[in-house]
Protein backbone atom coordinates (compact mmCIF):
# COMPACT_ATOMS: atom_id res chain seq x y z
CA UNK A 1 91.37 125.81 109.51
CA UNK A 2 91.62 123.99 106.13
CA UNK A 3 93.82 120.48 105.67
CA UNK A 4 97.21 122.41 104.43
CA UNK A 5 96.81 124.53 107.93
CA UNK A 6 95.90 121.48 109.74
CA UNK A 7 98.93 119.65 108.19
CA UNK A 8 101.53 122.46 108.85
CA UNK A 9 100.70 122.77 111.96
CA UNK A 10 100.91 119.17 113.15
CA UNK A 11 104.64 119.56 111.64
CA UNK A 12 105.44 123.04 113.13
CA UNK A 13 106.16 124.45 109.90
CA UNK A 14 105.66 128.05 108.49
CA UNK A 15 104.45 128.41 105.00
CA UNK A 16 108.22 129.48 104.40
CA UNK A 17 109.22 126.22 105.49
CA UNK A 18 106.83 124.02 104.01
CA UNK A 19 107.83 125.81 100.17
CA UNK A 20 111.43 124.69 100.88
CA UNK A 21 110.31 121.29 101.43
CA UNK A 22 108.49 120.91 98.14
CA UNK A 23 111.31 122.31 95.76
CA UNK A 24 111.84 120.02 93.41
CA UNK A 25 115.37 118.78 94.10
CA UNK A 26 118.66 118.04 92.28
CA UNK A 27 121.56 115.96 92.28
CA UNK A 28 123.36 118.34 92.49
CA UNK A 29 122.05 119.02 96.30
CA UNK A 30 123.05 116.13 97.14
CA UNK A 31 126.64 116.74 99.87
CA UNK A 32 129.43 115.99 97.00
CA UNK A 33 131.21 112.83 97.50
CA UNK A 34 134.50 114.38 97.89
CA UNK A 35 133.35 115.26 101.56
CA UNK A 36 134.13 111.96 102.55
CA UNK A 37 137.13 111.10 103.96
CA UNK A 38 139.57 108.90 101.90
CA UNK A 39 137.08 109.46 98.89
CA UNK A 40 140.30 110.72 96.66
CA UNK A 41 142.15 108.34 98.32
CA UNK A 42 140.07 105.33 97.45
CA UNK A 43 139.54 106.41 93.90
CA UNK A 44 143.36 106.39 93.36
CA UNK A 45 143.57 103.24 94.56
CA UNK A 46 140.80 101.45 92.68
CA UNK A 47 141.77 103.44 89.11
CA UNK A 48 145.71 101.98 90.10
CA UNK A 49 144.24 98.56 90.58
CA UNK A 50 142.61 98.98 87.27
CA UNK A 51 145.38 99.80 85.16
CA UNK A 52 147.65 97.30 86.76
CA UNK A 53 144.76 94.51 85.47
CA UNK A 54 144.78 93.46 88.96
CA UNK A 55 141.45 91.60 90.56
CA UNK A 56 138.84 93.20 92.58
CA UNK A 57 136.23 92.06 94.37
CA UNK A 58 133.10 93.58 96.06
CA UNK A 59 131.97 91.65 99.60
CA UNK A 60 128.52 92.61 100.39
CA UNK A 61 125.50 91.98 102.98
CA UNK A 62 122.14 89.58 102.83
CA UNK A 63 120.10 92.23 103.82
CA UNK A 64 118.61 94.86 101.29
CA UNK A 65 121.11 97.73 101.95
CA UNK A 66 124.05 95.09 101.37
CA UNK A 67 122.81 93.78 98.23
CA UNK A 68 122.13 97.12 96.83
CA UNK A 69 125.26 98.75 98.03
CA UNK A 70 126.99 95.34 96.08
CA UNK A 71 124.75 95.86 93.20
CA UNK A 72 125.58 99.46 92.62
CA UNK A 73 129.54 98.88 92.84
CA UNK A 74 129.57 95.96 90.30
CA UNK A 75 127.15 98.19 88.02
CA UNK A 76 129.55 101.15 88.44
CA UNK A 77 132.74 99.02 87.35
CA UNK A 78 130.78 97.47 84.44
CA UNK A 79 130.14 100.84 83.06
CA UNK A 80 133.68 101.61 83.39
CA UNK A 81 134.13 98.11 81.35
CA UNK A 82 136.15 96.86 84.21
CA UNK A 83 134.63 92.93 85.53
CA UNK A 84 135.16 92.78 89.15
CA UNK A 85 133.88 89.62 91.53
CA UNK A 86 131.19 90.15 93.77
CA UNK A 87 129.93 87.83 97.32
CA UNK A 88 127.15 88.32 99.39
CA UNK A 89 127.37 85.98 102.39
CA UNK A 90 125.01 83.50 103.48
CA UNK A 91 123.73 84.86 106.66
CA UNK A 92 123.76 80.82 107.50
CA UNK A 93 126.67 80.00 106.75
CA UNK A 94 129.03 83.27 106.93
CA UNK A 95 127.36 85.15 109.13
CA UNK A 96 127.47 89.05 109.02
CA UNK A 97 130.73 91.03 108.00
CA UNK A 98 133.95 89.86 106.13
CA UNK A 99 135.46 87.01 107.58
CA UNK A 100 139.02 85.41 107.27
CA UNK A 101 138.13 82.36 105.64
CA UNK A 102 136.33 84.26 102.85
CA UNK A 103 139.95 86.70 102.72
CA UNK A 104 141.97 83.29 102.05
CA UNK A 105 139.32 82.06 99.39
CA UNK A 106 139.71 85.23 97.66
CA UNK A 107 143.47 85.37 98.10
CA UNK A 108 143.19 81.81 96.38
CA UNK A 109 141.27 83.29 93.41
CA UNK A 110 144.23 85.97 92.81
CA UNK A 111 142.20 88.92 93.78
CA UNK A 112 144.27 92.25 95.40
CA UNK A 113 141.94 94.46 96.28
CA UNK A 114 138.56 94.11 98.70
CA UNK A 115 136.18 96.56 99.17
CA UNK A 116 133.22 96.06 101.79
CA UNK A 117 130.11 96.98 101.48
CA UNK A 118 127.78 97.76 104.37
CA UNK A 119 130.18 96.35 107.19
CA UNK A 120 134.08 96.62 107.67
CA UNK A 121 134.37 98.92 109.87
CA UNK A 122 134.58 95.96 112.55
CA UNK A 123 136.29 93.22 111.05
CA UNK A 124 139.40 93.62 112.37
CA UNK A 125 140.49 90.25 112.47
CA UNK A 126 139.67 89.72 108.26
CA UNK A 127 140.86 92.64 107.28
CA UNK A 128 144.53 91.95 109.47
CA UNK A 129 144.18 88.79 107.78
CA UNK A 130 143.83 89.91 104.40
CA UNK A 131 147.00 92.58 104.55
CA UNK A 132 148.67 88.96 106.25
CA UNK A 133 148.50 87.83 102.75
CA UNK A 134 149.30 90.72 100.58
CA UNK A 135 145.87 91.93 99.77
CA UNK A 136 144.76 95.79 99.97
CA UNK A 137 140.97 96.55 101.61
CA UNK A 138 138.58 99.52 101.44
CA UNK A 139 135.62 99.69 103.49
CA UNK A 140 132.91 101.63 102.92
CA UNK A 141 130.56 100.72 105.85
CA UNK A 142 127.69 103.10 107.85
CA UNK A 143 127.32 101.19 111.08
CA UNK A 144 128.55 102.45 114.68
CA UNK A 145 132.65 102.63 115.04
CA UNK A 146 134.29 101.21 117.58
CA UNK A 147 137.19 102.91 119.68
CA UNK A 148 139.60 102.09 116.95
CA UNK A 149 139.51 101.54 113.28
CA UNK A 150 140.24 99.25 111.35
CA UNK A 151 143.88 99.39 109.75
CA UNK A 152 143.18 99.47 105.75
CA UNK A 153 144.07 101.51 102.56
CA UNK A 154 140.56 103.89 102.86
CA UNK A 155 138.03 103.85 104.69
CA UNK A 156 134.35 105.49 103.51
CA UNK A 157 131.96 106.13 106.46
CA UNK A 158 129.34 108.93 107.51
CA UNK A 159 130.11 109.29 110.75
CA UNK A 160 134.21 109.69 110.71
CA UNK A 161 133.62 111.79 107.64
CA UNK A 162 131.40 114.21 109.68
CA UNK A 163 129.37 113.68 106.24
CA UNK A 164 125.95 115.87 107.59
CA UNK A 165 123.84 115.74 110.63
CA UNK A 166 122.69 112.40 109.70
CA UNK A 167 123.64 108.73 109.19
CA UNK A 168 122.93 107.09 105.78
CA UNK A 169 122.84 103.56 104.37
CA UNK A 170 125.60 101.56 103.07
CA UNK A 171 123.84 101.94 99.80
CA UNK A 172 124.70 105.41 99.64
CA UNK A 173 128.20 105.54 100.58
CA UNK A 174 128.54 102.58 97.95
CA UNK A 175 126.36 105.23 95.62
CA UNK A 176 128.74 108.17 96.41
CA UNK A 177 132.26 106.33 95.85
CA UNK A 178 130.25 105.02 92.14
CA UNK A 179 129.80 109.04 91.62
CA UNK A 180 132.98 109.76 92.32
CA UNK A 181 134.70 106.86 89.95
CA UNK A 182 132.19 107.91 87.08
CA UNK A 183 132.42 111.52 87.78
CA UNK A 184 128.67 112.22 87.37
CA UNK A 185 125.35 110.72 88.92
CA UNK A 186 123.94 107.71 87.49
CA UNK A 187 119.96 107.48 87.72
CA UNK A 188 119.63 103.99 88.16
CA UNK A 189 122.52 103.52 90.74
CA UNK A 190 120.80 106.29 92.57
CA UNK A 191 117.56 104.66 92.57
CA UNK A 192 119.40 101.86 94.22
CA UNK A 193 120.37 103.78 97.05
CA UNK A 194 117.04 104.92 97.58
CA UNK A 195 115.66 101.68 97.47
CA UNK A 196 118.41 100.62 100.70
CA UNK A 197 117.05 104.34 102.37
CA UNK A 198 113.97 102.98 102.94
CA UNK A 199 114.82 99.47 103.55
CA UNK A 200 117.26 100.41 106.41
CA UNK A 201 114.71 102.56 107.93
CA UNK A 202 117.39 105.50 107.41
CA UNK A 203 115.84 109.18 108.90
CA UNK A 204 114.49 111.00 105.94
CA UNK A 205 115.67 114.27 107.04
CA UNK A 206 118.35 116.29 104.62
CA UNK A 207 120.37 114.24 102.35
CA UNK A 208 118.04 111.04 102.87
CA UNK A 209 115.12 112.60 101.91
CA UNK A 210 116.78 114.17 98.89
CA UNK A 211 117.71 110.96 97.45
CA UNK A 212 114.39 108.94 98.04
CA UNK A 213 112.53 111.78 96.27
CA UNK A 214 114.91 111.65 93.20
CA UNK A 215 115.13 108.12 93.17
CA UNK A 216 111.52 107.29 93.41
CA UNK A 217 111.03 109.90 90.49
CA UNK A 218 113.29 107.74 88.46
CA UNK A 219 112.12 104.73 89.34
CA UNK A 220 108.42 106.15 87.52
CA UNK A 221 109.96 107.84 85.03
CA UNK A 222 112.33 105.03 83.77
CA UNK A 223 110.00 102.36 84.45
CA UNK A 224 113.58 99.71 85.02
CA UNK A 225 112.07 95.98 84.44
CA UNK A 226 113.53 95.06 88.13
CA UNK A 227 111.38 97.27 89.87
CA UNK A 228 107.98 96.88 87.32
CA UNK A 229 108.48 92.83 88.65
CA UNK A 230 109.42 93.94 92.50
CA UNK A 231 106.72 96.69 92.77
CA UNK A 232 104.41 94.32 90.72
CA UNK A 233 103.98 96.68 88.31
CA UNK A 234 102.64 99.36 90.75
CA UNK A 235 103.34 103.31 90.61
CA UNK A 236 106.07 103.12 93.19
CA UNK A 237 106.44 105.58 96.21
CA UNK A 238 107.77 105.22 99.62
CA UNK A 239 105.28 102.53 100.28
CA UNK A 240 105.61 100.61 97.96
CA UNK A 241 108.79 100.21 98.38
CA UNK A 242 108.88 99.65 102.09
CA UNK A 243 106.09 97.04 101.72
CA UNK A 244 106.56 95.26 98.24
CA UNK A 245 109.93 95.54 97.03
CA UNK A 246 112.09 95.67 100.36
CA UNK A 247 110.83 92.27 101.55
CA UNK A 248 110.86 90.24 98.49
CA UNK A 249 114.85 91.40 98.65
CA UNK A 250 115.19 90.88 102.13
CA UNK A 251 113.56 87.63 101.42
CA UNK A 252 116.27 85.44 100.56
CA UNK A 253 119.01 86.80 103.07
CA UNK A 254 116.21 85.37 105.79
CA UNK A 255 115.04 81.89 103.77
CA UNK A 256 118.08 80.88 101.47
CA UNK A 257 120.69 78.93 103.54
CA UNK A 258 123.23 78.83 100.75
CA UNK A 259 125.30 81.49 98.29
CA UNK A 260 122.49 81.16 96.07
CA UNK A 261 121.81 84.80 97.22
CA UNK A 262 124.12 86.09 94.96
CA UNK A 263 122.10 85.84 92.19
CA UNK A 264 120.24 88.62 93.47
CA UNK A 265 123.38 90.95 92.30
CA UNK A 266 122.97 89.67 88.66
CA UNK A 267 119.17 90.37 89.10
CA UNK A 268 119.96 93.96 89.63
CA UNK A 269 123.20 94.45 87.29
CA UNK A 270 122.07 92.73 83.87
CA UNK A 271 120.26 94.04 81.23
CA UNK A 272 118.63 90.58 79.85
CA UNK A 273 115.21 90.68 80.63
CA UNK A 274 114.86 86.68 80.40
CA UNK A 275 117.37 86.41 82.86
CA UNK A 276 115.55 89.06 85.05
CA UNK A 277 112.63 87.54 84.73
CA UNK A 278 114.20 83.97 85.96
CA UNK A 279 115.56 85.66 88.93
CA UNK A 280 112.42 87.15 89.92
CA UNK A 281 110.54 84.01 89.76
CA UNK A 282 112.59 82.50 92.04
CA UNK A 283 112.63 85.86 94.30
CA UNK A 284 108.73 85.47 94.26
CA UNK A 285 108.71 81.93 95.35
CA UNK A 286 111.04 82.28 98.50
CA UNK A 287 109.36 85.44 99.67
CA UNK A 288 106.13 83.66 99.41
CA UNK A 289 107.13 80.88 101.61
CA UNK A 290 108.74 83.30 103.53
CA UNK A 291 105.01 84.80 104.33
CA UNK A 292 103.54 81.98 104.56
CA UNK A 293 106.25 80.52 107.34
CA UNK A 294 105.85 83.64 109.42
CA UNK A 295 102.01 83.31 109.20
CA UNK A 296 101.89 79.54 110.25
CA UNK A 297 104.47 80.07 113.41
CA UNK A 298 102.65 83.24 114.59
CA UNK A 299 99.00 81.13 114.53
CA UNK A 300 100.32 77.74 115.80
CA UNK A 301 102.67 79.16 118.94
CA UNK A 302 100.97 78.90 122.10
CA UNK A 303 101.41 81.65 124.94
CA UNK A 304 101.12 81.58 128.27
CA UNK A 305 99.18 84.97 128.59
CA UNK A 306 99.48 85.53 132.24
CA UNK A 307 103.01 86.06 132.13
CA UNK A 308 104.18 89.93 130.94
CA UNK A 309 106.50 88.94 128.44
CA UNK A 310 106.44 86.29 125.52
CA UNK A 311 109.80 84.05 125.03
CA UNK A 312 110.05 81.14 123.19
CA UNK A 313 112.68 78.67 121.54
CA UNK A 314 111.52 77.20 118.25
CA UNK A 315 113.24 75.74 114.98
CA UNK A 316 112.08 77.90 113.05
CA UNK A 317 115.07 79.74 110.47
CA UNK A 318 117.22 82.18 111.75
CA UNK A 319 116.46 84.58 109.30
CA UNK A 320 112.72 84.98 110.49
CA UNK A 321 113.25 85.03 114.16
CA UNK A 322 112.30 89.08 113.91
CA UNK A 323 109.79 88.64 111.69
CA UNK A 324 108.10 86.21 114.26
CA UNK A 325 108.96 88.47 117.33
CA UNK A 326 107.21 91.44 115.23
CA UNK A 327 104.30 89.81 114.70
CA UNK A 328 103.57 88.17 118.58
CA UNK A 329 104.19 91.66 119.66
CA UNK A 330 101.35 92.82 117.61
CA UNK A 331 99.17 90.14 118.46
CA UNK A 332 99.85 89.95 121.96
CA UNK A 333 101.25 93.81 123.02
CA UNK A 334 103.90 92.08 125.25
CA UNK A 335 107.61 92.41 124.91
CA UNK A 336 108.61 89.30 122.76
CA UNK A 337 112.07 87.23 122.50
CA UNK A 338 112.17 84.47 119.76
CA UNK A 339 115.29 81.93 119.94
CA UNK A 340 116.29 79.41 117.55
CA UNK A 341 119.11 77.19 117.70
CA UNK A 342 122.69 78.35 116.64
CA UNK A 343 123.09 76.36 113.16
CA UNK A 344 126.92 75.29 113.79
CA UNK A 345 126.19 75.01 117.96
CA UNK A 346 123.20 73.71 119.11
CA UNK A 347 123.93 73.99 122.62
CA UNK A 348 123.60 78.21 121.69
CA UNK A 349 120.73 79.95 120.88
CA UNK A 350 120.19 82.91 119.11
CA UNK A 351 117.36 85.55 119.88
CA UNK A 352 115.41 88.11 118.30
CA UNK A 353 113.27 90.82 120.29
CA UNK A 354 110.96 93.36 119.68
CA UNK A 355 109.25 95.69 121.99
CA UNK A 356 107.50 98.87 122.37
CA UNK A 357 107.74 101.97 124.67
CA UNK A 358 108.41 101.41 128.27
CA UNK A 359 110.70 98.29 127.77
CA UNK A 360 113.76 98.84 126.37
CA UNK A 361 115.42 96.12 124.99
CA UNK A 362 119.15 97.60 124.83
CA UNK A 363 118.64 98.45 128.40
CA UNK A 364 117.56 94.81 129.31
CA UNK A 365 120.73 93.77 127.28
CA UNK A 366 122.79 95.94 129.01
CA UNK A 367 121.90 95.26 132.51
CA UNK A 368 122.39 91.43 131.64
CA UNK A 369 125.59 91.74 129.01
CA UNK A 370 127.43 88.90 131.24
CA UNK A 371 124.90 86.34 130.43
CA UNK A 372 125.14 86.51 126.86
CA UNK A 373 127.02 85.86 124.44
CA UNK A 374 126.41 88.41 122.06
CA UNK A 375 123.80 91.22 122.23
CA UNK A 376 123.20 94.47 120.86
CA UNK A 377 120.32 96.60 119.58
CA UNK A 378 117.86 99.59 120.47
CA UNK A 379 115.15 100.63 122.31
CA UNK A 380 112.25 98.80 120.40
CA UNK A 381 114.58 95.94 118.71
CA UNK A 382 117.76 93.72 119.50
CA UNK A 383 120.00 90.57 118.95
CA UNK A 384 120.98 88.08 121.32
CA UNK A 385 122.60 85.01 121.72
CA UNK A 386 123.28 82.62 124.99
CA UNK A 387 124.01 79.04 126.27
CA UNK A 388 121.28 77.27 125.79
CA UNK A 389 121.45 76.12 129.61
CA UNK A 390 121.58 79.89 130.60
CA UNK A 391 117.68 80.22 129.26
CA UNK A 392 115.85 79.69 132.56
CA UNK A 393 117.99 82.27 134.49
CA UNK A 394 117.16 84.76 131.43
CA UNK A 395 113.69 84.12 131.82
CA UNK A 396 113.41 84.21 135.76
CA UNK A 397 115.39 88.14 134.49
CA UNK A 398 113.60 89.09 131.40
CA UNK A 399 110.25 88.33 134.25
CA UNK A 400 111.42 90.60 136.56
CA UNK A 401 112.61 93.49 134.15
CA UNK A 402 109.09 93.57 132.33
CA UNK A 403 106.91 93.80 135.61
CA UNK A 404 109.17 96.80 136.60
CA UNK A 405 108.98 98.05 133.23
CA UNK A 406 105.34 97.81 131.72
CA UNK A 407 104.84 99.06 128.03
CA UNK A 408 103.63 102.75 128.40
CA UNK A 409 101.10 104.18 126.23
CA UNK A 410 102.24 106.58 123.89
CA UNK A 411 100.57 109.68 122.95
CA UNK A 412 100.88 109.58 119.10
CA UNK A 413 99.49 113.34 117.71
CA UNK A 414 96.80 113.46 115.73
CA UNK A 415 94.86 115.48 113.13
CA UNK A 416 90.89 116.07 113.78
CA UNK A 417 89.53 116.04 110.05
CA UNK A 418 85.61 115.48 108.64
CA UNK A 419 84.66 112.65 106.43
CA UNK A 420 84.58 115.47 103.70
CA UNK A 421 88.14 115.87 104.07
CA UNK A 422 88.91 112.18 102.56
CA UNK A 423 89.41 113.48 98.84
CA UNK A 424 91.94 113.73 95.80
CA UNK A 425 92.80 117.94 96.76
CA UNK A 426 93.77 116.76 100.19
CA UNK A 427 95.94 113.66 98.88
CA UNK A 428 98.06 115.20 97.02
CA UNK A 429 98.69 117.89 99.41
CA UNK A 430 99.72 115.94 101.96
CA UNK A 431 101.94 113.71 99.35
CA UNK A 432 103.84 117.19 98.25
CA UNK A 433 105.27 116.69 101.92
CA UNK A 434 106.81 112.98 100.89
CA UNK A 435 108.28 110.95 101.52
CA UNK A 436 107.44 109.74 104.60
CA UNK A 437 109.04 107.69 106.99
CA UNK A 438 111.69 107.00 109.87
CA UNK A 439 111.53 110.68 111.65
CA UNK A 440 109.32 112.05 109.33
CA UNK A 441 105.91 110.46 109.96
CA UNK A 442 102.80 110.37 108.23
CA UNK A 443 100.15 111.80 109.87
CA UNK A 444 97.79 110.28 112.19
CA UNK A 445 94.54 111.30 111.22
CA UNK A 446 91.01 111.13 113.58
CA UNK A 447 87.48 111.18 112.11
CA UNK A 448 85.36 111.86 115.45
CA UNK A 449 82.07 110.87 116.62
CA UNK A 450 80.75 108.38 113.64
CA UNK A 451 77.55 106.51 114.10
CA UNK A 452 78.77 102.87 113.95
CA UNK A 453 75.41 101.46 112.17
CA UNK A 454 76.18 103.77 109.27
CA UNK A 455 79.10 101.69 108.83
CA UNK A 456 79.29 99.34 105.78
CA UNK A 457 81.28 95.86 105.91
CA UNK A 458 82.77 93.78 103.16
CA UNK A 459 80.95 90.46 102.13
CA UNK A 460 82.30 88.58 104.93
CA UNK A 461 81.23 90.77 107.59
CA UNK A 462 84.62 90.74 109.10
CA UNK A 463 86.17 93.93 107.62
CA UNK A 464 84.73 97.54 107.50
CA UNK A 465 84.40 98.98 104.02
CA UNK A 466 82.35 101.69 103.66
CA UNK A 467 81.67 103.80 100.24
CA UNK A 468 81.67 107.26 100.17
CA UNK A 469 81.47 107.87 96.51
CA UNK A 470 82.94 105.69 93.73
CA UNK A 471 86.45 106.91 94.20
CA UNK A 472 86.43 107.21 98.33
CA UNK A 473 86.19 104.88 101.13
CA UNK A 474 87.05 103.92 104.52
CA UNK A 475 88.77 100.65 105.32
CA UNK A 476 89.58 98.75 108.56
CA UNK A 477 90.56 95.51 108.00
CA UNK A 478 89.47 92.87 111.31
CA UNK A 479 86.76 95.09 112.53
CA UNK A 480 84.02 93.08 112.02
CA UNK A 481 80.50 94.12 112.28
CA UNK A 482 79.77 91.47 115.35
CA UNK A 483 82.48 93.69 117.18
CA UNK A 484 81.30 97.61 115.78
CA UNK A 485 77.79 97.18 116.59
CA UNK A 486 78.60 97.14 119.89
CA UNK A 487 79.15 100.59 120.18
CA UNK A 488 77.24 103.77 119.33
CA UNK A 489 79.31 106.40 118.25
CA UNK A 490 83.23 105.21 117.54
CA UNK A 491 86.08 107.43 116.46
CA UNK A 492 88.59 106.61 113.60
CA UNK A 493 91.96 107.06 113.86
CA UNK A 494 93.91 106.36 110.05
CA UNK A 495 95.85 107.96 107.24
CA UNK A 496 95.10 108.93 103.95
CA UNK A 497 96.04 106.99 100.76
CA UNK A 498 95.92 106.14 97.29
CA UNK A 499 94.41 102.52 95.85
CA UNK A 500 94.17 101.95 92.01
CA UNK A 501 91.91 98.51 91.17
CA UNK A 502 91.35 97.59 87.35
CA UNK A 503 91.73 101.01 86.62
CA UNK A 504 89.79 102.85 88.70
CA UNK A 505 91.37 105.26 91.06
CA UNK A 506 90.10 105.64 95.09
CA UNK A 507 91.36 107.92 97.88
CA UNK A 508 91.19 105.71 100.63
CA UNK A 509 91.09 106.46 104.84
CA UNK A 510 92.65 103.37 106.44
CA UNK A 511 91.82 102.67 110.12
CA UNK A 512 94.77 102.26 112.19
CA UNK A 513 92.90 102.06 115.35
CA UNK A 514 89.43 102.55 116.78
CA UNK A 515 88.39 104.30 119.50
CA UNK A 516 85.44 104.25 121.70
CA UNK A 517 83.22 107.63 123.32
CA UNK A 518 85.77 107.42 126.06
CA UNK A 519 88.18 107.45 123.62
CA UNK A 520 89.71 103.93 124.95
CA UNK A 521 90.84 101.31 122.22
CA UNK A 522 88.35 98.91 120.55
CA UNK A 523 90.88 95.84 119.79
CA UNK A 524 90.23 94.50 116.74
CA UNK A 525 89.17 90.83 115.68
C-alpha cells in the first residue's frame, strides 16, 4: 500500500471522495449570505442609517475572532466611504459582551445604531438599555443561544439561521453581512475570516474549510504587509497561522489591561505601512512578554504531585490563566485549575481549567454549579469563578471527582510508514488534503522498530536531530541522548512537515511521542 492509500484509508475516503476534496474552490461555494436570517433586514437598516448621516458604531471582542470580525466591518464601511466608530473592550476592565455603561457612553457620543460583533446574543440587559435610550442594535454573534433572544432590530447568527451543518466564527458572520453590503467578496476581508477560523478552533468541515483554503491562498498570493509582519514573513498555511499569527493577536486581549487594544483594529484597517509597522512593534513586544510570563509561572509553581489534580491561586493576569493551566497539564498530565483574583473583587476568584479525556470539566462544573459563581465550558476546557472562601470546599470536590474520574488513555490512530516515506512526493500529497485542524486532523504517523544508537542529537545532546539527506530529517525536541540510549529499538510516533532555513528547503518528521518495544511511552526530558 503506497502513502495516498495509506492516507485515504486512515480518513475512510474513496478515491471519489478524496478528488472532491481537492477541487480547487470558489467564492462562489461559499452558502450566500442571504441565507441568514435578518441578512436583508440588517442591510436595510445599516444603508437607512447611512443616508440619514446618522452614527454607527462597531463593538467588538479581545480575542482574535472579535478583533477580526471588528476589523472586517470597519474595513467594509470604509470602502463604502462611510466612517463608523469601532471598541474592542478591555477584557480587564469591560469584561466580555456589550455592557450598559459602554451603551450610555455611546449614546453620549450621538451614535444610533450598534452592531456587535462576536457576542450579543446574551446581553440582554445592554441591549434593553440601549433601545431605553433611543438607540437601534444588530447583533451578529456565533455563540450558544439562550431560551430567548435578545429583543433588537436583526439579529445574524448560524445557528437560528439553520446556516449549514456547522457553527462558524464571528468573523464570518461579520464577513458575510460585509458581502452582502458590498455585494461581492472582498479578498482581504475574507482572509480575515479565515484568520478568526483557525483562531477559534472552528471545525473545518464544509463552509469552514472552504474559506481557510481561499483565504490562506490570498494571504500568499497578495502578500498584505499585516500578515508578512504577523507570519514573520513566512509562507503562511494553517500552521502558521494557528501558531504565529493567532497568538501575537490574542496577545494583547490577555496582557493589555487598558483600551489600548483598539489599536489593533487600525493595525488591520489602514493602508500606511509606517503606521503598520508601529503597531506591530508594539504587538511583538506584548506577545513576547506574554511568552515569557507563561514560561516563568509554569517553571517557578510548585506542585504537590501526590495529589490527582493541580489547583492553584496565583497573581498572575487574568488573561493568561489558560495559558498557564495548558501548560501544567502538559507538564504534569493532571487535570489543572488556575485562579487569580477578580480585578474589581478580591474576595472572588476567577479560574481557568484544562483537562484531558476521562475528566470532564463541564461535568465537574455542572455537578458543582451552586458553588460558583459563574462557570461554563467543555469537556477538555472551562471558566469559573467563586468566593474566595468557597476554595477549600472546591478542592476537598475537585479531589474527589478526579480519583473517580482518572484521565483515560486515548487511542489516537495512526499510520505505519518507513523512513523512506519522509520525502517532498509524500508532503505535498498529504497537504492537497489541507487544511487541517479542529475535526479534521493531521495524521499521526509511526516509524517502527528504529535502532536508537543510529540516532543523531543536536549539539547539546538534549534534542534528537537526525539527517537523512540534506533536505530530510527527524526531530524530537527534549529527547535527549542520556534518555534514548536507554533503549534498543524505539518507535516514532510524528507528522510530516515543511521547514525552510536560509533558503534551503527540508521535509521534516517531528516526534510527537516515543514509544518503547512494548510500545509504552518514553516521557521526554
Amino acid at each position: 500500500m503506497n502513502f495516498k492509500e495509506k492516507i485515504l484509508k486512515y480518513y475512510s475516503l474513496t478515491e471519489e471522495e478524496y478528488q472532491k476534496l481537492i477541487v480547487p474552490v470558489n467564492e462562489l461555494e461559499l452558502p450566500a449570505p442571504s441565507l441568514f436570517n435578518d441578512m436583508e433586514k440588517a442591510k436595510n437598516i445599516i444603508l437607512n442609517a447611512i443616508d440619514n448621516k446618522e452614527k454607527i458604531v462597531i463593538y467588538g471582542d479581545y480575542d482574535c475572532d472579535g478583533i477580526m470580525a471588528t476589523s472586517i466591518l470597519v474595513k467594509c464601511f470604509d470602502m463604502l466611504n462611510y466612517r463608523v466608530g469601532y471598541y474592542i473592550p478591555s477584557r480587564y476592565i469591560d469584561g466580555y459582551g456589550l455592557n450598559t455603561k459602554r451603551v450610555e457612553d455611546f449614546y453620549k457620543k450621538g451614535y444610533k445604531l450598534i452592531i456587535t460583533v462576536d457576542n450579543g446574543i446574551a446581553q440582554f440587559e445592554a441591549i434593553q438599555k440601549a433601545y431605553d435610550l433611543g438607540m437601534k442594535v444588530i447583533v451578529t454573534d456565533h455563540h450558544e443561544k439562550q431560551d430567548k433572544l435578545p429583543s433588537c432590530e436583526a439579529i445574524l447568527h448560524p445557528i437560528i439561521s439553520n446556516y449549514g451543518d456547522i457553527v462558524c466564527c464571528g468573523a464570518y458572520v461579520s464577513f458575510m453581512l460585509a458581502t452582502y453590503l458590498l455585494g461581492y467578496d472582498d479578498e482581504y476581508l475574507l482572509s480575515l475570516a479565515s484568520i478568526a477560523t483557525i483562531s477559534d478552533m472552528m471545525v473545518l468541515k464544509a463552509y469552514n474549510r472552504d474559506i481557510v483554503r481561499l483565504g490562506i491562498s490570498y494571504l500568499n498570493k497578495n502578500n498584505y504587509y499585516q500578515f508578512k509582519l504577523l507570519s514573520e514573513d513566512n509562507l503562511i498555511d494553517e500552521n502558521v497561522i494557528g501558531l504565529k499569527i493567532a497568538p501575537k493577536i490574542n496577545a494583547i486581549g490577555r496582557m493589555v489591561e487598558n483600551t489600548s487594544i483598539n489599536h489593533l483594529v487600525e493595525f488591520f484597517v489602514t493602508n500606511y505601512k509606517t503606521r503598520i509597522l508601529q503597531i506591530y512593534n508594539s504587538i511583538n513586544e506584548v506577545n513576547e512578554k506574554r511568552k515569557s510570563l507563561t514560561k516563568d509561572q509554569t517553571n517557578d509553581v510548585t506542585i504537590d504531585e501526590t495529589l490527582p489534580y493541580i489547583s492553584i491561586v496565583t497573581n498572575i493576569k487574568e488573561g493568561v490563566i489558560g495559558l498557564l493551566a495548558n501548560n501544567l497539564l502538559n507538564k504534569y498530565k493532571k487535570p489543572t485549575f488556575v485562579f487569580t483574583y477578580d480585578s474589581h473583587d478580591k474576595n472572588v476568584i476567577k479560574g481557568s481549567a484544562r483537562s484531558k479525556n476521562g475528566f470532564a470539566i463541564n461535568q465537574f462544573l455542572m455537578e458543582n454549579k451552586a458553588l460558583f459563581l459563574t462557570s461554563g465550558g467543555h469537556e477538555q476546557a472551562g471558566g469559573l469563578s467563586l468566593l474566595k472562601d468557597n476554595y477549600d470546599i472546591f478542592l476537598s470536590r475537585l479531589n474527589d471527582y478526579a480519583l473517580n474520574n482518572p484521565f483515560v488513555e486515548e487511542n489516537e490512530d495512526f499510520i505505519d510508514i518507513s523512513i523512506t516515506d519522509i520525502n517532498e512526493d509524500n508532503y505535498n500529497c498529504l497537504r492537497t488534503l489541507a487544511p487541517f485542524g479542529e475535526g479534521f486532523k493531521l495524521p499521526l504517523l509511526r516509524i517502527k522498530n528504529i535502532l536508537a544508537k543510529s540516532l543523531t542529537y543536536s549539539k547539546s545532546k538534549l534534542h534528537i536531530l537526525y539527517n537523512l539527506s540534506l533536505n530530510q530529517k527527524i526531530m524530537g525536541f527534549s529527547y535527549s541522548e542520556n534518555l534514548i540510549s536507554q533503549y534498543d529499538y524505539i518507535n516514532l510516533y510524528g507528522t510530516l512537515g515543511y521547514s525552510c532555513f536560509n533558503g534551503k528547503k527540508s521535509f521534516d518528521f517531528t516526534i510527537k511521542r516515543i514509544t518503547d518495544n512494548n510500545d509504552l511511552i518514553i516521557e521526554n526530558d
